[in-house]
C-alpha atoms as a PDB file:
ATOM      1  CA  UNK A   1     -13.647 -32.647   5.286  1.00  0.00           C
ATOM      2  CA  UNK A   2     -11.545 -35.282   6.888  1.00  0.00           C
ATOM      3  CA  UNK A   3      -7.798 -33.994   7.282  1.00  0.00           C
ATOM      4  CA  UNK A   4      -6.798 -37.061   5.083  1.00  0.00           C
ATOM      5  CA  UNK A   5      -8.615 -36.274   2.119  1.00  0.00           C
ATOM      6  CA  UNK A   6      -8.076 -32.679   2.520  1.00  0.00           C
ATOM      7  CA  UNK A   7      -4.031 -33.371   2.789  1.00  0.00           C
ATOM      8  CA  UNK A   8      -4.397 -35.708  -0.252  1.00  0.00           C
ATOM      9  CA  UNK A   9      -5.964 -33.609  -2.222  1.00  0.00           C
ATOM     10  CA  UNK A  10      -3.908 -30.591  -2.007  1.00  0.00           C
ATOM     11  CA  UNK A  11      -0.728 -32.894  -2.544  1.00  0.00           C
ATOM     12  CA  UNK A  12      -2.474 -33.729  -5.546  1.00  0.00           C
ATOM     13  CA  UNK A  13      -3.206 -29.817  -6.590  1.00  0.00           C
ATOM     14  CA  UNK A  14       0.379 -28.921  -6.099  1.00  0.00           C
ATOM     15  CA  UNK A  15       1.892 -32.134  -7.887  1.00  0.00           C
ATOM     16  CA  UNK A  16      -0.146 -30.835 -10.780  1.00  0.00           C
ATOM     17  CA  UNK A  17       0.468 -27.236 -10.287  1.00  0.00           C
ATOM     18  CA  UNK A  18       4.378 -28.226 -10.519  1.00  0.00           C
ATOM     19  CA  UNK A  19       4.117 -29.881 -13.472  1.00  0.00           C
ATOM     20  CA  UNK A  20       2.104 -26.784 -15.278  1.00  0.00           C
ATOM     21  CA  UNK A  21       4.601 -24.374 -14.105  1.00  0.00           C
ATOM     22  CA  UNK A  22       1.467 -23.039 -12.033  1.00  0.00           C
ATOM     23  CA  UNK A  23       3.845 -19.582 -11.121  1.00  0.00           C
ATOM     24  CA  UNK A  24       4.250 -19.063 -14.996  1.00  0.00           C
ATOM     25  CA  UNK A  25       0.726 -19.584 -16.101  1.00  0.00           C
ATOM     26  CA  UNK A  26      -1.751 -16.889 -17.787  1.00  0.00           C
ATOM     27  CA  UNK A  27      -4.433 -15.717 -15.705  1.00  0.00           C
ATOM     28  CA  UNK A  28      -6.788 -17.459 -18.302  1.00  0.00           C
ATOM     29  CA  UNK A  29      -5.030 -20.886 -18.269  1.00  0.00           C
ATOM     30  CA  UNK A  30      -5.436 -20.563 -14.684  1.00  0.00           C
ATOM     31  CA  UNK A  31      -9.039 -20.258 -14.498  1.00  0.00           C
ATOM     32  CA  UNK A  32      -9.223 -23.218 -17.210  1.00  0.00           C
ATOM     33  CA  UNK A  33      -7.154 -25.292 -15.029  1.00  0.00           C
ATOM     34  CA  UNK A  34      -9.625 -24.431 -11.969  1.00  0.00           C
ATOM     35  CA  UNK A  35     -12.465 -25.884 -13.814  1.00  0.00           C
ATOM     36  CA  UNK A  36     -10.615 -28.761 -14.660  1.00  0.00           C
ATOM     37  CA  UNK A  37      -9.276 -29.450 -10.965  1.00  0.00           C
ATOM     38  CA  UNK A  38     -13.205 -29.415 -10.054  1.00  0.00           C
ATOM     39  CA  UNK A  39     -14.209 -32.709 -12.378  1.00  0.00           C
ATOM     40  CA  UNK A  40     -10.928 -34.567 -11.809  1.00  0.00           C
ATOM     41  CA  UNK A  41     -11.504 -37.722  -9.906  1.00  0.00           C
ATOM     42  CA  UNK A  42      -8.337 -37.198  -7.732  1.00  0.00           C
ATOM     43  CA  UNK A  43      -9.307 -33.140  -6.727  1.00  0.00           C
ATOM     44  CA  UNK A  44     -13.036 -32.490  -7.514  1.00  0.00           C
ATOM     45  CA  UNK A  45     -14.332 -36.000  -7.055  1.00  0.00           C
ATOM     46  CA  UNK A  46     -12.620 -36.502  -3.627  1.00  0.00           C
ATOM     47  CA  UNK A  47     -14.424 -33.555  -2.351  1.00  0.00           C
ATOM     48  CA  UNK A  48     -17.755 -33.709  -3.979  1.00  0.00           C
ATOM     49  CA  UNK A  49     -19.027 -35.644  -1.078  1.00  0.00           C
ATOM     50  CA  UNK A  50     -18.590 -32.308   0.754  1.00  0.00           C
ATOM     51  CA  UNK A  51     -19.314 -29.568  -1.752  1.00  0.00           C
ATOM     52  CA  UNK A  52     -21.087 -28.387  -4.677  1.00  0.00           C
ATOM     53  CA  UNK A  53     -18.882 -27.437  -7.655  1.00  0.00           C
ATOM     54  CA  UNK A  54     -19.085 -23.601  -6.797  1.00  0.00           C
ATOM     55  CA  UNK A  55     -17.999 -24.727  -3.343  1.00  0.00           C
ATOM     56  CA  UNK A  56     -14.864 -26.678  -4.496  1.00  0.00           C
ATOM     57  CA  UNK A  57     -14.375 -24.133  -7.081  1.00  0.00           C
ATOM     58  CA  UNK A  58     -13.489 -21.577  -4.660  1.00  0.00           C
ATOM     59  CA  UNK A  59     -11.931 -23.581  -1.822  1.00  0.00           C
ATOM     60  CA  UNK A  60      -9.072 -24.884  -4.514  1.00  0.00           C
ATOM     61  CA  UNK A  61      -8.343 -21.386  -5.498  1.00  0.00           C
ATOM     62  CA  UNK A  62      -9.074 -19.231  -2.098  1.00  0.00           C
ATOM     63  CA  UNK A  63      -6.782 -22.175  -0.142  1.00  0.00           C
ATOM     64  CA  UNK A  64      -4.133 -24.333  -1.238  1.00  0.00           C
ATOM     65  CA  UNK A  65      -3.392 -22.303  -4.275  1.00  0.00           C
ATOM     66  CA  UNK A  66      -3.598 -18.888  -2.495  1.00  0.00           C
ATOM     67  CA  UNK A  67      -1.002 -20.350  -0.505  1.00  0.00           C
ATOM     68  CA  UNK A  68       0.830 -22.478  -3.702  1.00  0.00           C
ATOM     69  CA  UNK A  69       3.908 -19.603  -4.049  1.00  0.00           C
ATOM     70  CA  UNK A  70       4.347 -19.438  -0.226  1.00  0.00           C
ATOM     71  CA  UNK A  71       4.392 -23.491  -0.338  1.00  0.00           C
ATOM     72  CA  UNK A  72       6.929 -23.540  -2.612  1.00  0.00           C
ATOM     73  CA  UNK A  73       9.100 -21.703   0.060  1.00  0.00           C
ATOM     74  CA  UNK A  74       9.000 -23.613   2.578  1.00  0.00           C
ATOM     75  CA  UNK A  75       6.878 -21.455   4.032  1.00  0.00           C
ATOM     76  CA  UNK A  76       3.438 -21.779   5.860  1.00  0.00           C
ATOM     77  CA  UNK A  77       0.341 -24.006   6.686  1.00  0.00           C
ATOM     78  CA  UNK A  78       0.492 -25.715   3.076  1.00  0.00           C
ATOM     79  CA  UNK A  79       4.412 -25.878   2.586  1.00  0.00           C
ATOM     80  CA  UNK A  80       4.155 -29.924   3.649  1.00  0.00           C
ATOM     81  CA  UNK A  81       2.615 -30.614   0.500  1.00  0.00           C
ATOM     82  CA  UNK A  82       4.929 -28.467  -1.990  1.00  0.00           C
ATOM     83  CA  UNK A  83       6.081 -30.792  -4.763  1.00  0.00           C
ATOM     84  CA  UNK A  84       8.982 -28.489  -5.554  1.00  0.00           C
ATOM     85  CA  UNK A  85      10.777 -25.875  -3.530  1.00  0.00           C
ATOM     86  CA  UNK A  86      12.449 -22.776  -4.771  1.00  0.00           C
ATOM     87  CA  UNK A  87      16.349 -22.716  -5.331  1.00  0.00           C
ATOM     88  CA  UNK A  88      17.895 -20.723  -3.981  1.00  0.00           C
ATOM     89  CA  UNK A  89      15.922 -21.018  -0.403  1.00  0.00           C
ATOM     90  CA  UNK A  90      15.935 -18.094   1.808  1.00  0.00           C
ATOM     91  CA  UNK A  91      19.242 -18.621   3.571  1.00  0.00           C
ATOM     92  CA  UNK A  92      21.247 -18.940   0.473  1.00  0.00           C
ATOM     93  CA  UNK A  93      19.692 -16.044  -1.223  1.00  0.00           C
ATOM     94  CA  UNK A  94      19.910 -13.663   1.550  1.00  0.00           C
ATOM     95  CA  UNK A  95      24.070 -15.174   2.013  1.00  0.00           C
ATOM     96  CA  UNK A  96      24.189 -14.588  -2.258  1.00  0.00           C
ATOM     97  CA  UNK A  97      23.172 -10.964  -1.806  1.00  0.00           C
ATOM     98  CA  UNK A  98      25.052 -10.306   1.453  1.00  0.00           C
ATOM     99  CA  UNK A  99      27.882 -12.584   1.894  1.00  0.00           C
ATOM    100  CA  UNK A 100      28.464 -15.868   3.171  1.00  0.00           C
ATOM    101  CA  UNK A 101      29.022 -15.050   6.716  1.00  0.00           C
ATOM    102  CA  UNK A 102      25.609 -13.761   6.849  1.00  0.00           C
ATOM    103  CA  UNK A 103      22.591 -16.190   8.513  1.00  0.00           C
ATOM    104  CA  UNK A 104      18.978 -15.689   8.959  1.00  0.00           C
ATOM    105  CA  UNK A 105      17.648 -14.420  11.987  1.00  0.00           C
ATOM    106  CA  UNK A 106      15.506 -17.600  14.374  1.00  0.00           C
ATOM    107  CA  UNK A 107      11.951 -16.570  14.031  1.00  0.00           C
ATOM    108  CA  UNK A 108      12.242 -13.755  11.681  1.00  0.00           C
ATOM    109  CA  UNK A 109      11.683 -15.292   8.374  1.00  0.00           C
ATOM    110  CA  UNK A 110       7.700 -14.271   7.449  1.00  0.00           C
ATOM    111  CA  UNK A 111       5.717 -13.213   4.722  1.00  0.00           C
ATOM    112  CA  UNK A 112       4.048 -10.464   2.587  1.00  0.00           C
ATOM    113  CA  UNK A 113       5.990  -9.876   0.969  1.00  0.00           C
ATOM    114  CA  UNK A 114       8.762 -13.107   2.008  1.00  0.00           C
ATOM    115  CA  UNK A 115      11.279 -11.427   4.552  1.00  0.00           C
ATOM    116  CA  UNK A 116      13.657 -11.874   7.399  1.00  0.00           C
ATOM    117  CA  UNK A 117      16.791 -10.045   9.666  1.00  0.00           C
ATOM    118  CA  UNK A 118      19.866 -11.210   8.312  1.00  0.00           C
ATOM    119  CA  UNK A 119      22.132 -11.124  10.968  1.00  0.00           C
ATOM    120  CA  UNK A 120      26.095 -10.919  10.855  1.00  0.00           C
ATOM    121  CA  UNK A 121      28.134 -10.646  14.095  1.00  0.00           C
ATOM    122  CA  UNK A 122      25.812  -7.582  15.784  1.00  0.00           C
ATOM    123  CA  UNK A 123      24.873  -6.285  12.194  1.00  0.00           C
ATOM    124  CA  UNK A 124      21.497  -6.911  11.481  1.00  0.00           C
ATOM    125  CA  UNK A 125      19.767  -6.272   8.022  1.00  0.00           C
ATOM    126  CA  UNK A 126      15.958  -6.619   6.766  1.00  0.00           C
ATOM    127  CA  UNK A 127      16.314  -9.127   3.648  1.00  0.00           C
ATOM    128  CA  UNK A 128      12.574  -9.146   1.518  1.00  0.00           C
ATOM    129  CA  UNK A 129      12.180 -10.971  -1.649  1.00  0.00           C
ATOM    130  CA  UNK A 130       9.623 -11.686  -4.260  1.00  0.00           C
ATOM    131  CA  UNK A 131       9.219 -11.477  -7.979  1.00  0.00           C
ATOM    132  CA  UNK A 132       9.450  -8.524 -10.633  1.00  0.00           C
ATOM    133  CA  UNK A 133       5.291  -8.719 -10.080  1.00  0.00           C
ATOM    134  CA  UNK A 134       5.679  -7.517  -6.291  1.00  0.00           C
ATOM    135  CA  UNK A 135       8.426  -4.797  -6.905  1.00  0.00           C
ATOM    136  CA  UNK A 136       6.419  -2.093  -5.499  1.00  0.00           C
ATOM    137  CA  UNK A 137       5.017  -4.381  -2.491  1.00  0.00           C
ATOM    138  CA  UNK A 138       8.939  -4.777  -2.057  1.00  0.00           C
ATOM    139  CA  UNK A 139       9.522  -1.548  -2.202  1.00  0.00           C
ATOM    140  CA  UNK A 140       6.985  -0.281   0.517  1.00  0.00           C
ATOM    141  CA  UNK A 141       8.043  -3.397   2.896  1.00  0.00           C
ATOM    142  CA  UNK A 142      11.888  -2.287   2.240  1.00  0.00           C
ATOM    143  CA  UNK A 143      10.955   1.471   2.961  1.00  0.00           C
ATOM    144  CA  UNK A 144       9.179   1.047   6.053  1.00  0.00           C
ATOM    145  CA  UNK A 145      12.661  -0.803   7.414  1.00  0.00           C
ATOM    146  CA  UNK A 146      14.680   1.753   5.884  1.00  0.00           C
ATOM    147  CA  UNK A 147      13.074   4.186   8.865  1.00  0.00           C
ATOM    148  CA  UNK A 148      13.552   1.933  11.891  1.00  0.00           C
ATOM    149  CA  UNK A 149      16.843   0.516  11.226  1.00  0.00           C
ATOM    150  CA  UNK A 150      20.074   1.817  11.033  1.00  0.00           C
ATOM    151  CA  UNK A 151      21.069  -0.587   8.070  1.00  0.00           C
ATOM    152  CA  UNK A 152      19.994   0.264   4.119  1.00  0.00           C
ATOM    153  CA  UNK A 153      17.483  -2.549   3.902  1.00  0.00           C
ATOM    154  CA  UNK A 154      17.784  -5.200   0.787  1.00  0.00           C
ATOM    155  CA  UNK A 155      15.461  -6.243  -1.848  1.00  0.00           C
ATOM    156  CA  UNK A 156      15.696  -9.146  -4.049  1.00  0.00           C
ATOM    157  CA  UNK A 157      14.026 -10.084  -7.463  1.00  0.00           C
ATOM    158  CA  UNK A 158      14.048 -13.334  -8.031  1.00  0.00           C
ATOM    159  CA  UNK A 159      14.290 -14.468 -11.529  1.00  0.00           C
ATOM    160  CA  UNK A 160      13.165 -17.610 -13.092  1.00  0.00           C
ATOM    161  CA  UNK A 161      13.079 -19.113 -16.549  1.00  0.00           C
ATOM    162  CA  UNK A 162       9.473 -17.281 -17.990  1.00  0.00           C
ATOM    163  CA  UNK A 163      10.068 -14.162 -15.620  1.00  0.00           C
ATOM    164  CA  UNK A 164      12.686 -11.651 -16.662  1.00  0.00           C
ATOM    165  CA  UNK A 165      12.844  -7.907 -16.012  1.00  0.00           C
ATOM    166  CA  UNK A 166      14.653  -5.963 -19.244  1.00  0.00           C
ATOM    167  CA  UNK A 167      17.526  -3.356 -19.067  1.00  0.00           C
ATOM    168  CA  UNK A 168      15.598  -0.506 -19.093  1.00  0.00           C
ATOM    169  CA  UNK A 169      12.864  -1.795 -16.190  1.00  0.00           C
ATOM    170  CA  UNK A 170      15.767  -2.955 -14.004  1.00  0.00           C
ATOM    171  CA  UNK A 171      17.561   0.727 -14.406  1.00  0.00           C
ATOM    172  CA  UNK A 172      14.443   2.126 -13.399  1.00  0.00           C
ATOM    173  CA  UNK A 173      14.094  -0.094 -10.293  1.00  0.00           C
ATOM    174  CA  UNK A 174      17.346   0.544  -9.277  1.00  0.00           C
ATOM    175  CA  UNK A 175      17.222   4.300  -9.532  1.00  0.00           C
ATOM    176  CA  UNK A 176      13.924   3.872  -7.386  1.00  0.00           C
ATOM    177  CA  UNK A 177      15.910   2.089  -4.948  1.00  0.00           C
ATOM    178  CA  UNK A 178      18.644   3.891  -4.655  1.00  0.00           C
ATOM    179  CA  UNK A 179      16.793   7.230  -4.278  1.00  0.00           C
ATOM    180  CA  UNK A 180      14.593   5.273  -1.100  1.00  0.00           C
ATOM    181  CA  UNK A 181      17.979   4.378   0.428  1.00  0.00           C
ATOM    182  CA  UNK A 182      17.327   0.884  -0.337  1.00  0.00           C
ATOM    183  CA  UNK A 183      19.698  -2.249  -2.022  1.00  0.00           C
ATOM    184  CA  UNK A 184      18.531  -4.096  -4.704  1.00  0.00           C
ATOM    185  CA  UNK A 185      19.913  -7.173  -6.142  1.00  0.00           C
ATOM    186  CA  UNK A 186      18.670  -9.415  -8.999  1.00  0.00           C
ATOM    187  CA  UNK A 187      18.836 -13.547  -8.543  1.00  0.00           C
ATOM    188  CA  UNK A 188      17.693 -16.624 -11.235  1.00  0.00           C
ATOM    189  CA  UNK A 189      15.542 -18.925  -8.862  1.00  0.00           C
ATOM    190  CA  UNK A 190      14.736 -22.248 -10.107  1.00  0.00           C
ATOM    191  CA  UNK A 191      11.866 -24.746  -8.779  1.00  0.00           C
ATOM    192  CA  UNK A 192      13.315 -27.781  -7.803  1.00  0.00           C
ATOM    193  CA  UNK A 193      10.952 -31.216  -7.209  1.00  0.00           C
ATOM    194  CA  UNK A 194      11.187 -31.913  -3.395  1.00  0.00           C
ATOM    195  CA  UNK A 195      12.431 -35.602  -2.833  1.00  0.00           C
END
């Protein structure tokens, strides 16, 4: 596929995807919307001079929208064609958990689950994020730091209008964090259309 179509189409996926609230979505509204995406003119029909409807299918879900969440952070091969971006980005969510004076590491912001150093003066930190969802991914990401670095590690669960964790779940993930020798802080994240 010719990378013109291929970069129009996936702008097209994602402007869509922003205005379903893709991130908030039930698995089963997902898979409707999948279907969907194949017999639309501006998705599916672009690409049928390529593929079969299997084909297409599979490449919308197993490629641009496999990479959709890490789009919307600015982050990786398909973050060019995010329609929105999250807010908070990185920087300002690892300064609103650890203070203004501290920046993000060059190089060291990455994924699986979204991390970098945070560095302050000759402090450095490991900062991971995600949502209530990837807690335990979190968790095991923060936990292998906590051994290899002289500084307690920080997770942070991002919040966003649809995804809330309740008093009782966030007590529990705290105590979990605490007992791993691990921060945990709590941020509301908007999506925010990229001008």
């Amino acid at each position: 596929m010719p990378d013109l179509i291929r970069g129009e189409v996936i702008t097209e996926l994602y402007r869509q995807a922003a205005e379903l609230d893709w991130e908030l979505l039930p698995a089963g509204a997902k898979k409707l919307q999948y279907r969907k995406w194949v017999e639309d003119p501006c998705v599916g029909g672009r690409l049928h001079e390529f593929w079969d409807d299997h084909r297409i299918g599979t490449w919308i879900k197993d490629t641009p929208m496999k990479e959709y969440a890490r789009a919307q952070e600015g982050f990786g091969s398909m973050a060019a064609y995010a329609a929105t971006r999250y807010v908070p980005g990185p920087e300002s969510l690892a300064q609103a958990a650890l203070g203004e004076e501290w920046h993000i590491k060059s190089g060291s912001l990455d994924e699986k689950p979204m991390h970098c150093l945070a560095v302050s003066g000759i402090f450095e930190r490991y900062v991971c994020w995600g949502k209530p969802s990837v807690f335990r991914d979190l968790t095991w990401a923060a936990l292998n730091n906590a051994v290899v670095m002289p500084a307690r590690p920080m997770m942070i669960v991002t919040l966003q209008d649809g995804i809330v964790v309740s008093a009782a779940d966030r007590s529990f993930q705290q105590s979990i964090a605490e007992h791993c020798g691990i921060d945990v802080r709590y941020f509301q994240r908007r999506v925010q259309f990229v001008e």
